[in-house]
N, C-alpha and C. Protein backbone atom coordinates (compact mmCIF):
# COMPACT_ATOMS: atom_id res chain seq x y z
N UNK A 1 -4.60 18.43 -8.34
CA UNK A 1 -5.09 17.29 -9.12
C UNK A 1 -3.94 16.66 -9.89
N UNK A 2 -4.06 15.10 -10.37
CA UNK A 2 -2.69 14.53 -10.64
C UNK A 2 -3.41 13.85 -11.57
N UNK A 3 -2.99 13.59 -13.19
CA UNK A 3 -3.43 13.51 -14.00
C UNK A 3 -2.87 12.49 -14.69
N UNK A 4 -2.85 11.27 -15.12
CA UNK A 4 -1.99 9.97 -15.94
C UNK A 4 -2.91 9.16 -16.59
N UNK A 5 -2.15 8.75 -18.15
CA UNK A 5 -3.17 7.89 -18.89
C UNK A 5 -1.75 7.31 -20.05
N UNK A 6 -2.08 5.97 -20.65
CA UNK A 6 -1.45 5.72 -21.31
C UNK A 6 -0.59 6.42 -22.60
N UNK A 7 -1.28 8.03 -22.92
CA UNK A 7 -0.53 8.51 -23.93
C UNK A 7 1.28 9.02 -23.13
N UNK A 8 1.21 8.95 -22.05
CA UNK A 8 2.41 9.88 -21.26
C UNK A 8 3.06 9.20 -21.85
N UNK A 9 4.29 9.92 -21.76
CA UNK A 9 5.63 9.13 -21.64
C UNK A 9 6.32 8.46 -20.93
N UNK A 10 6.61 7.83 -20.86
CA UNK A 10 7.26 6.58 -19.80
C UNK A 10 7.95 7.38 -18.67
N UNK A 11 7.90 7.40 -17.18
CA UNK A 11 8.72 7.78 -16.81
C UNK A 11 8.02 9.03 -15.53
N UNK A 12 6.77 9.59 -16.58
CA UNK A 12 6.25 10.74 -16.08
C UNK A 12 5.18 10.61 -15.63
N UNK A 13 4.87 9.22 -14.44
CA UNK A 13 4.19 8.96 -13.33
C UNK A 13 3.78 9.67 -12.13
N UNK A 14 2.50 10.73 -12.57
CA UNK A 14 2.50 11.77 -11.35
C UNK A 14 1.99 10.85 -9.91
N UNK A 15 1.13 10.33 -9.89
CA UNK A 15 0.79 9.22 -9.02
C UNK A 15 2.31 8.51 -8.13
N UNK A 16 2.73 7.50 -9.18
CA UNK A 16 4.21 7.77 -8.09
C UNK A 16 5.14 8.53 -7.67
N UNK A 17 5.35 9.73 -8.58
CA UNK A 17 6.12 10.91 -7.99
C UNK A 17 5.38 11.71 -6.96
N UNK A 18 4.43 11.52 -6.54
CA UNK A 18 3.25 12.22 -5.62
C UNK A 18 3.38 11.04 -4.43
N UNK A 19 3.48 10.11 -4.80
CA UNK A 19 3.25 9.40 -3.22
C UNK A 19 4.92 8.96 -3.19
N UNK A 20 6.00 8.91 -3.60
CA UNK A 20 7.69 9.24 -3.33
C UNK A 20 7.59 10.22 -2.58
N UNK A 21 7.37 11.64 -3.43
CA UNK A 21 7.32 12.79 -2.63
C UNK A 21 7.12 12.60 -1.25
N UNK A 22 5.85 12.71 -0.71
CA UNK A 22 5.00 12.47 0.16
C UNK A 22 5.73 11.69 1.30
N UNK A 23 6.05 10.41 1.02
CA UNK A 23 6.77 9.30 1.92
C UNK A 23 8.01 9.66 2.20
N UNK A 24 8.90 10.20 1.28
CA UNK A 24 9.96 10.93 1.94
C UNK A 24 10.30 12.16 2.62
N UNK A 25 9.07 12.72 2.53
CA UNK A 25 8.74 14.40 3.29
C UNK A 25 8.14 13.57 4.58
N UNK A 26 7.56 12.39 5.06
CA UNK A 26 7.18 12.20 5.85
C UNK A 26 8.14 12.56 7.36
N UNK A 27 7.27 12.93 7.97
CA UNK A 27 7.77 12.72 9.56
C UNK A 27 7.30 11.98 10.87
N UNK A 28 6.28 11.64 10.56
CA UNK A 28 5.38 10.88 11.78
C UNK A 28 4.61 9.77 11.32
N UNK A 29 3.70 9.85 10.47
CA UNK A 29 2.79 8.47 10.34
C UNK A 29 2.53 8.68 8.84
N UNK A 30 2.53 7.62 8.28
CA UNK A 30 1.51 7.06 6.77
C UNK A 30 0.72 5.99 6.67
N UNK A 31 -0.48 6.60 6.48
CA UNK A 31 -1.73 5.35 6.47
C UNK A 31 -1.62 4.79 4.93
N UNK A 32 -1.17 4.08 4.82
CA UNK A 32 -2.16 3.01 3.59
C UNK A 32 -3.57 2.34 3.93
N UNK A 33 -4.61 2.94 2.62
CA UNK A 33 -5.50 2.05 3.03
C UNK A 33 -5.95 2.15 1.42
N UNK A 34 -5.16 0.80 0.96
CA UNK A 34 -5.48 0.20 -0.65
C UNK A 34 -5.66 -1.16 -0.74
N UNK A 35 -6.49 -1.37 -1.79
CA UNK A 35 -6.77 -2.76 -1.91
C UNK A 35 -5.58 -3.73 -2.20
N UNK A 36 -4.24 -2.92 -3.15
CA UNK A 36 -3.19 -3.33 -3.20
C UNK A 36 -2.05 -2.78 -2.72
N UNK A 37 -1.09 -3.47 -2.47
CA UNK A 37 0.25 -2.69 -1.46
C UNK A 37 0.95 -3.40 -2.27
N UNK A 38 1.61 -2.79 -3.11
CA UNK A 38 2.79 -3.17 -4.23
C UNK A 38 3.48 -2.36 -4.54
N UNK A 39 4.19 -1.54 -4.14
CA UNK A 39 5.05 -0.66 -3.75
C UNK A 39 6.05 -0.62 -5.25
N UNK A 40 6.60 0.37 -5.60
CA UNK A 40 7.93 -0.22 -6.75
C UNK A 40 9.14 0.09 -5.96
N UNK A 41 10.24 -0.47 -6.39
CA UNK A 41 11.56 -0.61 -5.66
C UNK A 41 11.48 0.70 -4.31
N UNK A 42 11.78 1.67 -5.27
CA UNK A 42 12.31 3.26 -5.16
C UNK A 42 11.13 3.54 -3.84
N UNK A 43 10.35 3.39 -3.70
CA UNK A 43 8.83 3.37 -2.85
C UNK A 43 9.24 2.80 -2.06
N UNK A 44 9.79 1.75 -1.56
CA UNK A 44 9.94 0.74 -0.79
C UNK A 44 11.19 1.21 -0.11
N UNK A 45 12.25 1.36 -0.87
CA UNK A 45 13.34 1.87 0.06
C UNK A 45 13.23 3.07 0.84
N UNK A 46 12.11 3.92 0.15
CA UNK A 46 11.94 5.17 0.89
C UNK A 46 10.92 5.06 2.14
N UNK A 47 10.42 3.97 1.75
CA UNK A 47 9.06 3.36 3.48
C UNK A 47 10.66 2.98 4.86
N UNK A 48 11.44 2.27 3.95
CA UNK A 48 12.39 1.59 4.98
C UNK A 48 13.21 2.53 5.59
N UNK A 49 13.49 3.88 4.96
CA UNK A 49 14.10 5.00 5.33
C UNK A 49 13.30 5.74 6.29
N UNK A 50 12.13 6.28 5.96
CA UNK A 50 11.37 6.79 6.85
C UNK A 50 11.31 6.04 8.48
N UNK A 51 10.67 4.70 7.77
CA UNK A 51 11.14 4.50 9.29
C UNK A 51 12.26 4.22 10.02
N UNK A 52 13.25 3.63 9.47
CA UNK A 52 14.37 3.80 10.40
C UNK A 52 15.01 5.17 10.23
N UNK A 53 15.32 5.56 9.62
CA UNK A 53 15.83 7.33 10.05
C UNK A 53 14.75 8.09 10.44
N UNK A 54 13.83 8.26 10.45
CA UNK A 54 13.10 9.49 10.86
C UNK A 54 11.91 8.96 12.13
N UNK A 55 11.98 7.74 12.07
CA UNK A 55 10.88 6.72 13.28
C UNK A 55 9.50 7.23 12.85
N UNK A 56 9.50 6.77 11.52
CA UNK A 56 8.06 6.88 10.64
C UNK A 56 7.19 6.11 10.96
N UNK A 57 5.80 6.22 11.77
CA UNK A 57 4.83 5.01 11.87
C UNK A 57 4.27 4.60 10.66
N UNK A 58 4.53 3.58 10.20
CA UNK A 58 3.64 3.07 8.65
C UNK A 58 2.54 1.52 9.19
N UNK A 59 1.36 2.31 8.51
CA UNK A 59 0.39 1.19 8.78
C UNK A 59 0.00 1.10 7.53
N UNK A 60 -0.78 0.02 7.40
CA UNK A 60 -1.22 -0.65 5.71
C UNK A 60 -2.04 -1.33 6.14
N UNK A 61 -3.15 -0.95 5.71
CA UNK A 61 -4.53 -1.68 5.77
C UNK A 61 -4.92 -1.93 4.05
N UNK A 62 -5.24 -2.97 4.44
CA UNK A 62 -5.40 -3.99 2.79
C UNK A 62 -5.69 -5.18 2.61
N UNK A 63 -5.79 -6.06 1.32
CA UNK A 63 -6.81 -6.79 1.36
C UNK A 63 -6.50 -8.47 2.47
N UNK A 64 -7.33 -9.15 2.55
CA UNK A 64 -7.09 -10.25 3.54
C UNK A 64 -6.51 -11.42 1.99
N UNK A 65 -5.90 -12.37 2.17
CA UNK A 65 -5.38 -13.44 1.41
C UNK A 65 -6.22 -14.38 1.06
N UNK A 66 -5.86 -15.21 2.81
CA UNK A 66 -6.35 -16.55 3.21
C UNK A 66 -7.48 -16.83 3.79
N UNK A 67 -8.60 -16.17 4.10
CA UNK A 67 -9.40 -16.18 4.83
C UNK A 67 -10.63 -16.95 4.10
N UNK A 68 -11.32 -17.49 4.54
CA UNK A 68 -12.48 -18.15 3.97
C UNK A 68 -13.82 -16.90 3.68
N UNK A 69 -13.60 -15.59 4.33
CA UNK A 69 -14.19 -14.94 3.86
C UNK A 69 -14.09 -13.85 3.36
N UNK A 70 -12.72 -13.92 2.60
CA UNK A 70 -12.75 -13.06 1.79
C UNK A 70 -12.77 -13.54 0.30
N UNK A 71 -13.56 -12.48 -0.90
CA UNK A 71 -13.81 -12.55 -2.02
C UNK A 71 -12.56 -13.28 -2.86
N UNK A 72 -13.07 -14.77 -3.78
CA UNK A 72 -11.99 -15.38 -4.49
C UNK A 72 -11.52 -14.54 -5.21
N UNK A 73 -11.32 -12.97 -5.26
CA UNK A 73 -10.56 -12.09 -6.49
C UNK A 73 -9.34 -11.74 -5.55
N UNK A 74 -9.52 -11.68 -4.42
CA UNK A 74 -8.35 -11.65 -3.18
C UNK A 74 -7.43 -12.43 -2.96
N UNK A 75 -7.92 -13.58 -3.15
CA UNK A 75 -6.79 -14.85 -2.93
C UNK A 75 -6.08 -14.78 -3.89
N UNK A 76 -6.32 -14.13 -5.73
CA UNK A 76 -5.29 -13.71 -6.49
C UNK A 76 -4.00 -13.09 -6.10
N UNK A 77 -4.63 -11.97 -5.91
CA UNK A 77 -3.94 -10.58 -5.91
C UNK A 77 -3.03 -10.80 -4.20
N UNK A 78 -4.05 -11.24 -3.63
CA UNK A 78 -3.71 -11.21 -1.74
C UNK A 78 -2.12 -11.52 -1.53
N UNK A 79 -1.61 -12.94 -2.08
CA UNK A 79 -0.34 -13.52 -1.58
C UNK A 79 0.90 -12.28 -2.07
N UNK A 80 0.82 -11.46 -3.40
CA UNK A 80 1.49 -10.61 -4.03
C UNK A 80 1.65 -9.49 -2.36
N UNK A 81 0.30 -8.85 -2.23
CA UNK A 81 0.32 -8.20 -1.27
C UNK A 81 1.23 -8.34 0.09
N UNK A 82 1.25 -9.52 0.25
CA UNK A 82 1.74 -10.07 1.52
C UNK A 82 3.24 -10.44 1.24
N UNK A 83 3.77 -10.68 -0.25
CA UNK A 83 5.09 -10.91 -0.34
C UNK A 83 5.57 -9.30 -0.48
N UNK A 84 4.98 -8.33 -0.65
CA UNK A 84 5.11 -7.20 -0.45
C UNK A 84 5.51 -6.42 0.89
N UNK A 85 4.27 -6.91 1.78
CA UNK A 85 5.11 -6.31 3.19
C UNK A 85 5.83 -6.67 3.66
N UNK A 86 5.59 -8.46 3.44
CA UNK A 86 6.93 -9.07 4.55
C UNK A 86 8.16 -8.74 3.99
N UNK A 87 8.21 -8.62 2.65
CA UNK A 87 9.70 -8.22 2.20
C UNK A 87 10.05 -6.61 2.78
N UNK A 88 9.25 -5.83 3.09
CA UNK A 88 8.97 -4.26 3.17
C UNK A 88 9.46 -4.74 5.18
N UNK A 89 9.03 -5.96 5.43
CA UNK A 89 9.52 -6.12 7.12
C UNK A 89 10.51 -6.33 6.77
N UNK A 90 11.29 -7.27 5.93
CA UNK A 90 12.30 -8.13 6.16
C UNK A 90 13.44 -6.92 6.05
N UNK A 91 12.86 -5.95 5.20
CA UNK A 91 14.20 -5.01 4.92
C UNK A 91 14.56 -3.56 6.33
N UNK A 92 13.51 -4.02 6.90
CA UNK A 92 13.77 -3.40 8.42
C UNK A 92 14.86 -3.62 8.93
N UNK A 93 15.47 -2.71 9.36
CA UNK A 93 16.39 -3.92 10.86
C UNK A 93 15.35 -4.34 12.44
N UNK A 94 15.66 -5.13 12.55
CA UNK A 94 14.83 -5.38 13.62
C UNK A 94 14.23 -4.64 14.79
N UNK A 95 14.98 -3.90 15.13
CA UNK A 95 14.94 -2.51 16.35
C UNK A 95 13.78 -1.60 15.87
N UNK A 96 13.81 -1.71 14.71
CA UNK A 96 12.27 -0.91 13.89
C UNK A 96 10.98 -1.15 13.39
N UNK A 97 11.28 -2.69 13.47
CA UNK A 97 10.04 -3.56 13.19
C UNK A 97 8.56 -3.43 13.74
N UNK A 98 8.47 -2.50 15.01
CA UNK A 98 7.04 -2.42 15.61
C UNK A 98 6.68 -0.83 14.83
N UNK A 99 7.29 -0.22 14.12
CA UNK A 99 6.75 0.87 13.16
C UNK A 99 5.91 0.50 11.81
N UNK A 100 5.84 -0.81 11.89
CA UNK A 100 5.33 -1.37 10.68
C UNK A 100 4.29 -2.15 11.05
N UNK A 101 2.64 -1.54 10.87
CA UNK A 101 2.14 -2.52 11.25
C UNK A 101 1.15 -2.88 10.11
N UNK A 102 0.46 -4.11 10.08
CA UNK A 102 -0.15 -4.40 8.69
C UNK A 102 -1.56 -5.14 9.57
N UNK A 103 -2.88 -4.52 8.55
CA UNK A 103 -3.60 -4.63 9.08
C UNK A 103 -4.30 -5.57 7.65
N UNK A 104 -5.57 -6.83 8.10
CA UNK A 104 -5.89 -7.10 6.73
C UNK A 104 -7.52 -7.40 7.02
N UNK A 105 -8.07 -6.52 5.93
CA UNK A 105 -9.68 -5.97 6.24
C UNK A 105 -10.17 -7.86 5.80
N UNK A 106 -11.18 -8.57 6.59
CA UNK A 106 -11.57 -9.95 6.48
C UNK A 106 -12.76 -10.10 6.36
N UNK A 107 -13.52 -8.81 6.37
CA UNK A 107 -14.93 -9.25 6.14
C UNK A 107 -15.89 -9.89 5.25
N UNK A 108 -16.49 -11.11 5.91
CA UNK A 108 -17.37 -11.57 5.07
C UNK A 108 -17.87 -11.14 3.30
N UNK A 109 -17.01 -11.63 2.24
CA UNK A 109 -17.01 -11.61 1.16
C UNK A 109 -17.29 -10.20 0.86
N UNK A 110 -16.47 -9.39 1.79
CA UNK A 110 -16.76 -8.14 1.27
C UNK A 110 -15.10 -7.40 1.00
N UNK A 111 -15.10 -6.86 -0.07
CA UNK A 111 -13.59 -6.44 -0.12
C UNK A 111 -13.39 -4.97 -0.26
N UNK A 112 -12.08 -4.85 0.05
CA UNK A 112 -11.37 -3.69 0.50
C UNK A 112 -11.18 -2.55 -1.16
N UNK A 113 -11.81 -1.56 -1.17
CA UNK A 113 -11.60 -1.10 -2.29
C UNK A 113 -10.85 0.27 -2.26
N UNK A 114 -10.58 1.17 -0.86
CA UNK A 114 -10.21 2.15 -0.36
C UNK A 114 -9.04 2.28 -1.86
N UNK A 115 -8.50 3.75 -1.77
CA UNK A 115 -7.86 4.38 -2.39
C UNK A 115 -6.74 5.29 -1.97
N UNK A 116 -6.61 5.58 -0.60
CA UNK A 116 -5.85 6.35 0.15
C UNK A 116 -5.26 6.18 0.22
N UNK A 117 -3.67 7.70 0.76
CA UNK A 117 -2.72 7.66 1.57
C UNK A 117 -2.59 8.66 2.40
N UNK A 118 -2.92 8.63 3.70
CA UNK A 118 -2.93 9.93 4.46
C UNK A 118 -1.48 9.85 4.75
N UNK A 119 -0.80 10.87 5.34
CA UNK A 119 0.28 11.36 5.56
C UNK A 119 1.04 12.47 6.78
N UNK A 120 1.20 12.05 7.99
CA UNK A 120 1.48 13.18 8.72
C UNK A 120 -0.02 13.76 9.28
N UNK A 121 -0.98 12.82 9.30
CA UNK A 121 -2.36 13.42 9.94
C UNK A 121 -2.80 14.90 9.21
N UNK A 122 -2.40 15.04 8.06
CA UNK A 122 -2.57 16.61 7.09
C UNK A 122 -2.88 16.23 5.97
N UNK A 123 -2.00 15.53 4.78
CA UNK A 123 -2.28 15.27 3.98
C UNK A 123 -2.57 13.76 3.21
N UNK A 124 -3.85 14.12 2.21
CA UNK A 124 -4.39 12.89 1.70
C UNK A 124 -4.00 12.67 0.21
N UNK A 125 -3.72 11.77 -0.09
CA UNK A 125 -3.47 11.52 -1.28
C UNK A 125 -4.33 9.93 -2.23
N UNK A 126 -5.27 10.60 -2.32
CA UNK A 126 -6.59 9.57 -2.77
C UNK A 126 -7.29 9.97 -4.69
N UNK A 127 -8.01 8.85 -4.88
CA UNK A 127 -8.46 9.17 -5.93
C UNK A 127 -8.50 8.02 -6.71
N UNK A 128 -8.50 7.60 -8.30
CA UNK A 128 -8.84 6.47 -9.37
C UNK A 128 -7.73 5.57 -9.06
N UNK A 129 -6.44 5.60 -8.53
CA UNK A 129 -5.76 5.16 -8.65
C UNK A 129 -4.98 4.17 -7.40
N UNK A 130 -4.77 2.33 -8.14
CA UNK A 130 -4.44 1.41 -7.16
C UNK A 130 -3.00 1.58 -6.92
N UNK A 131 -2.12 1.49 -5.57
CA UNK A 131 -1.31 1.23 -4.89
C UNK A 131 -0.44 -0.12 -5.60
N UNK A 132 -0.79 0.13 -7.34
CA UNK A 132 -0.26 -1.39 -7.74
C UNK A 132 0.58 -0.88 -8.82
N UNK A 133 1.09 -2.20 -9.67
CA UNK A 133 1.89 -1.92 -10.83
C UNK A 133 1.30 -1.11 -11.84
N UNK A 134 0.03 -1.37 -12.57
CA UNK A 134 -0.71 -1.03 -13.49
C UNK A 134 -0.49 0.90 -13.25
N UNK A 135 -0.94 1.47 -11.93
CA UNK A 135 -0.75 2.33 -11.61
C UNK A 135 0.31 3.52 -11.05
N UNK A 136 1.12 2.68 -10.86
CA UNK A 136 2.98 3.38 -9.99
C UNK A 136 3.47 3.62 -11.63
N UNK A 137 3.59 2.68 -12.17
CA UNK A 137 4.53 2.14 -13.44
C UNK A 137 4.10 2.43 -14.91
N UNK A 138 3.19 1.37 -15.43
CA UNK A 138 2.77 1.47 -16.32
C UNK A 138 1.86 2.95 -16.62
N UNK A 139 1.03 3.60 -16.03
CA UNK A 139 0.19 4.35 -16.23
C UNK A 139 -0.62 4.14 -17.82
N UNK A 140 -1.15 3.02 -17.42
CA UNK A 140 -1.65 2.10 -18.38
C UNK A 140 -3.24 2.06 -18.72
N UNK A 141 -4.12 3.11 -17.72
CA UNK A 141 -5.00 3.31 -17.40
C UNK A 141 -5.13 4.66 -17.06
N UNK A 142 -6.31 5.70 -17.79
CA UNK A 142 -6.78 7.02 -17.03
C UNK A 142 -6.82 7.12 -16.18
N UNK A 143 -6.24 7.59 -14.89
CA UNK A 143 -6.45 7.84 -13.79
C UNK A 143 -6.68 9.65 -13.09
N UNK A 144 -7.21 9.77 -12.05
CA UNK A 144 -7.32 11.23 -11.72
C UNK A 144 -7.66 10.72 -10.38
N UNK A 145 -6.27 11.76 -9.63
CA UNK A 145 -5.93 11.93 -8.02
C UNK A 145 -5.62 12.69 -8.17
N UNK A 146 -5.58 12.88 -6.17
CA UNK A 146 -5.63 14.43 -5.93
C UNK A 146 -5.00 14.55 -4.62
N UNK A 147 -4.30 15.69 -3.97
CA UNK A 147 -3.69 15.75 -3.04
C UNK A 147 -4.58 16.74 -2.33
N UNK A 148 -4.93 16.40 -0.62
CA UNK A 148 -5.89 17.30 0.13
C UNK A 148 -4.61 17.75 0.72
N UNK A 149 -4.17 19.05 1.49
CA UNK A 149 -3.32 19.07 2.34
C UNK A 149 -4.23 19.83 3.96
N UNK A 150 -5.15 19.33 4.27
CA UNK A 150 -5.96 20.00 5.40
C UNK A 150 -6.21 18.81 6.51
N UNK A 151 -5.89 19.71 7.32
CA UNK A 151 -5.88 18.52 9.03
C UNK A 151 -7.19 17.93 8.86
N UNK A 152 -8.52 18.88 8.98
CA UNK A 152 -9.83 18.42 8.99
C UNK A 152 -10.23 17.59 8.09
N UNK A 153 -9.89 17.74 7.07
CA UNK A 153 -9.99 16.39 6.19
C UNK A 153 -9.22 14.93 6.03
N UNK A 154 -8.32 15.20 6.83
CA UNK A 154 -7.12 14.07 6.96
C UNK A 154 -7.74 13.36 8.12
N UNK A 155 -8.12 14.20 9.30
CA UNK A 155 -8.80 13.63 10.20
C UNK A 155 -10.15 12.75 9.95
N UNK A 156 -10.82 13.13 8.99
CA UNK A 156 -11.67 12.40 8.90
C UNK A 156 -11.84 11.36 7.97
N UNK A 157 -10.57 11.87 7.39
CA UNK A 157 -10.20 10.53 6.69
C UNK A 157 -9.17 9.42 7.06
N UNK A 158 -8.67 9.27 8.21
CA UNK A 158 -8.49 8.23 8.96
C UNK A 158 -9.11 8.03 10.22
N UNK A 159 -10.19 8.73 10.74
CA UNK A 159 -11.66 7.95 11.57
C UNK A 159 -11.93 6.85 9.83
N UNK A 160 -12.11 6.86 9.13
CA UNK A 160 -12.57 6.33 8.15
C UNK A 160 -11.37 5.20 8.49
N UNK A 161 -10.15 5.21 8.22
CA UNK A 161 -9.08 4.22 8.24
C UNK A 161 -8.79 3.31 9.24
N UNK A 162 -9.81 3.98 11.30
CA UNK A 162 -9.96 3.63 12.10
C UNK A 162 -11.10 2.04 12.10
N UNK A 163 -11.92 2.75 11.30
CA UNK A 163 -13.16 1.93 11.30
C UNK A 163 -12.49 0.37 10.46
N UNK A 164 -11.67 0.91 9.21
CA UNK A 164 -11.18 -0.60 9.15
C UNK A 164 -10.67 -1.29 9.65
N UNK A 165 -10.03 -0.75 10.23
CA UNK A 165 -8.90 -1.18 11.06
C UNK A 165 -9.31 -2.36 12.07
N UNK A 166 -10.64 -1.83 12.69
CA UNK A 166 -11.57 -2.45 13.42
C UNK A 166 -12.50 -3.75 12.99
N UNK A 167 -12.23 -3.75 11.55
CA UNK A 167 -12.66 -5.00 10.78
C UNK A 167 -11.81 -5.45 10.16
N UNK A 168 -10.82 -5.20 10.56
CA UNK A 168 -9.29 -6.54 10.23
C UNK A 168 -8.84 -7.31 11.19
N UNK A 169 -7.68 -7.77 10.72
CA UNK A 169 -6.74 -8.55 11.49
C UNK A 169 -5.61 -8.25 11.40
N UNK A 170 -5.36 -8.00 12.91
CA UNK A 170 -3.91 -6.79 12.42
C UNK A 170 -2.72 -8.75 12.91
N UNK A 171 -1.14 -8.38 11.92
CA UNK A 171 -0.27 -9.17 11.79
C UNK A 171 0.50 -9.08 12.93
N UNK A 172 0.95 -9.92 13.29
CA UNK A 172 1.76 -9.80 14.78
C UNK A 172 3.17 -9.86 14.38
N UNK A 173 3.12 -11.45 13.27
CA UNK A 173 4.87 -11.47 12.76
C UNK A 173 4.48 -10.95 11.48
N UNK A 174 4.94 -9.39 11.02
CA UNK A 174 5.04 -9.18 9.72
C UNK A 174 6.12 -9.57 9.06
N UNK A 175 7.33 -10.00 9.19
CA UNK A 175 8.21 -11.57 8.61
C UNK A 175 8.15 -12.48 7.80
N UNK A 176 7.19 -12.92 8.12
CA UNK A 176 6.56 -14.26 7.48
C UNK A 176 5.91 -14.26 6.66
N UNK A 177 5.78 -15.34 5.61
CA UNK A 177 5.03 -15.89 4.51
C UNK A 177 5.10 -17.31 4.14
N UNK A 178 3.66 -17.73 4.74
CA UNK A 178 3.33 -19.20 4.30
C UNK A 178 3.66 -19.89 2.83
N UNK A 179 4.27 -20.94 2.82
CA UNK A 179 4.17 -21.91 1.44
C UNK A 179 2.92 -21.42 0.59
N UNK A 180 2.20 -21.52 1.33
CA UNK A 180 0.56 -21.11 0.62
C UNK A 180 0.32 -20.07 -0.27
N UNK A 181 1.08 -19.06 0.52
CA UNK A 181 1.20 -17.57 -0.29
C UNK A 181 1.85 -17.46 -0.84
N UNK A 182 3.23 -17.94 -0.36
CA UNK A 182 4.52 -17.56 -1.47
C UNK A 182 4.61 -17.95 -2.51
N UNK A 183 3.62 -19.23 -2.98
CA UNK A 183 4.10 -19.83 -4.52
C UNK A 183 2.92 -18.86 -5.37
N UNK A 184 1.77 -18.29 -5.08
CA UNK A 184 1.43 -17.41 -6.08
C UNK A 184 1.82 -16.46 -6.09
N UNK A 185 2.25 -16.08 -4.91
CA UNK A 185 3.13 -14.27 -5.27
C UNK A 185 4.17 -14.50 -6.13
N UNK A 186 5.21 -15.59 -5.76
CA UNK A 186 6.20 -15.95 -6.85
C UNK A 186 5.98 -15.82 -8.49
N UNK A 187 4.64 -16.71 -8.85
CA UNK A 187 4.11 -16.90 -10.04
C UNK A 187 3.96 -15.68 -10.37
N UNK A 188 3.40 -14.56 -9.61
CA UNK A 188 2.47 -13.21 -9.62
C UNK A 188 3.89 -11.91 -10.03
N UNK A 189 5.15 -12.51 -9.37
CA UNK A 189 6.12 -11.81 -9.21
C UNK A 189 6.93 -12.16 -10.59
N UNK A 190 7.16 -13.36 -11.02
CA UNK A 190 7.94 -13.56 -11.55
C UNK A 190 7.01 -13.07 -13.40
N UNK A 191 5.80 -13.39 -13.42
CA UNK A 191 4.87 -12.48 -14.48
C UNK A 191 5.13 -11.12 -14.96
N UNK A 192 5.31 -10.30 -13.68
CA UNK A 192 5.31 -9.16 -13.62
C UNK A 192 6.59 -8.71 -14.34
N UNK A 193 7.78 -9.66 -13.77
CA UNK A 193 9.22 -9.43 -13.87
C UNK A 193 8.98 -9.31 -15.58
N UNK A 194 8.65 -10.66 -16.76
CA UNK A 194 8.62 -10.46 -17.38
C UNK A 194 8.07 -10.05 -18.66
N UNK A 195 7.06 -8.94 -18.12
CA UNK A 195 6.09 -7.90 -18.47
C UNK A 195 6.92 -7.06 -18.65
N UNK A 196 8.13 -6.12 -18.21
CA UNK A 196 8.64 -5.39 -18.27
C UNK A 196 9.82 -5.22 -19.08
C-alpha cells in the first residue's frame, strides 16, 4: 500500500517513486490506462529509455480531446494529454516509434476514469491516484495505492484494458498536434510552469 497527502514533505512522492521504479524495472510492456497522461520530466525520460534500450512496448489509453462525444471536462484537460504524448513521441528516435502506441477512449459522453498501470503482464499499480501533476508532484490530495505483483490479477486487469482499447481510437501519427490542441495545452502548460 502507498500512502500520500499534503502533510508530506516535498519530495517524498510514493506514487511517483512507485511508478519510476516500476517503468525502469520494466522489460516488456506498460499499460497506461488513466484519465490523465502527464508524466513529470524524470517519468518521461525513463518511458523514452525503456523503450529504446530495452524495446519496451508502452501503450496509453486515455481520455479523447476532440471528439464531439466526449464529455466538455475532456476538451480541458484532453489537449495537455496529447501535448504529453506527442512530446513523449517526439523524444523517440524514429526506429522506435511503433513501441508507442496511444489509444483514446471516445465514447459517447462517457469518460475515461481508469486508474492503472500494469507492468510486465505481473504487476499493477492502481488506486486514488491520477497519472497527473496534482498527484506525481504536488501530493496535494489524500491519496491510497497499491501495488498487486500477481500474473492472475494483472491478467485480468488488462482483459479490462483490452475492452477499452476496443472503444477507442487508437493514433496512427503519434507526432502530431493540431493548432486546436496546442494552444490550450500551451495555456495548460505554461499555468502549470508557473504554479511551481
Amino acid at each position: 500500500m502507498l500512502y500520500q497527502g499534503p502533510e508530506q514533505l516535498s519530495g517524498t512522492n510514493e506514487f511517483s517513486s512507485k511508478a519510476l521504479e516500476l517503468i525502469r524495472n520494466a522489460e516488456k510492456r506498460i499499460v497506461f490506462n488513466h484519465m490523465y497522461f502527464c508524466p513529470t520530466n524524470e517519468i518521461m525520460e525513463a518511458l523514452k529509455e525503456a523503450i529504446e534500450q530495452r524495446g519496451v512496448q508502452v501503450e496509453i489509453i486515455t481520455c479523447a480531446d476532440n471528439s464531439e462525444n466526449c464529455p466538455n471536462s475532456q476538451k480541458v484537460f484532453g489537449p495537455y494529454n496529447r501535448w504529453n504524448w506527442v512530446t513523449l513521441a517526439n523524444k523517440i528516435a524514429p526506429e522506435h516509434r511503433q513501441k508507442l502506441q496511444v489509444f483514446l477512449f471516445t465514447q459517447k459522453k462517457k469518460g475515461l476514469h481508469k486508474k492503472v498501470i500494469v507492468v510486465d503482464d505481473k504487476a499493477v499499480l492502481a488506486g486514488s491516484s491520477n497519472f497527473g501533476y496534482k498527484s506525481l508532484v504536488t501530493s496535494s490530495d489524500h491519496e491510497v495505492n497499491f501495488v498487486a505483483t500477481s500474473e492472475d490479477f494483472a491478467q485480468k486487469t488488462l482483459a479490462i484494458c483490452e475492452e477499452d482499447k476496443k472503444l477507442s481510437e487508437q493514433i496512427i501519427d503519434t507526432t502530431q498536434i493540431s493548432p486546436a490542441a496546442y494552444l490550450p495545452a500551451l495555456f495548460y502548460h505554461q499555468a502549470r510552469s508557473l504554479s511551481n
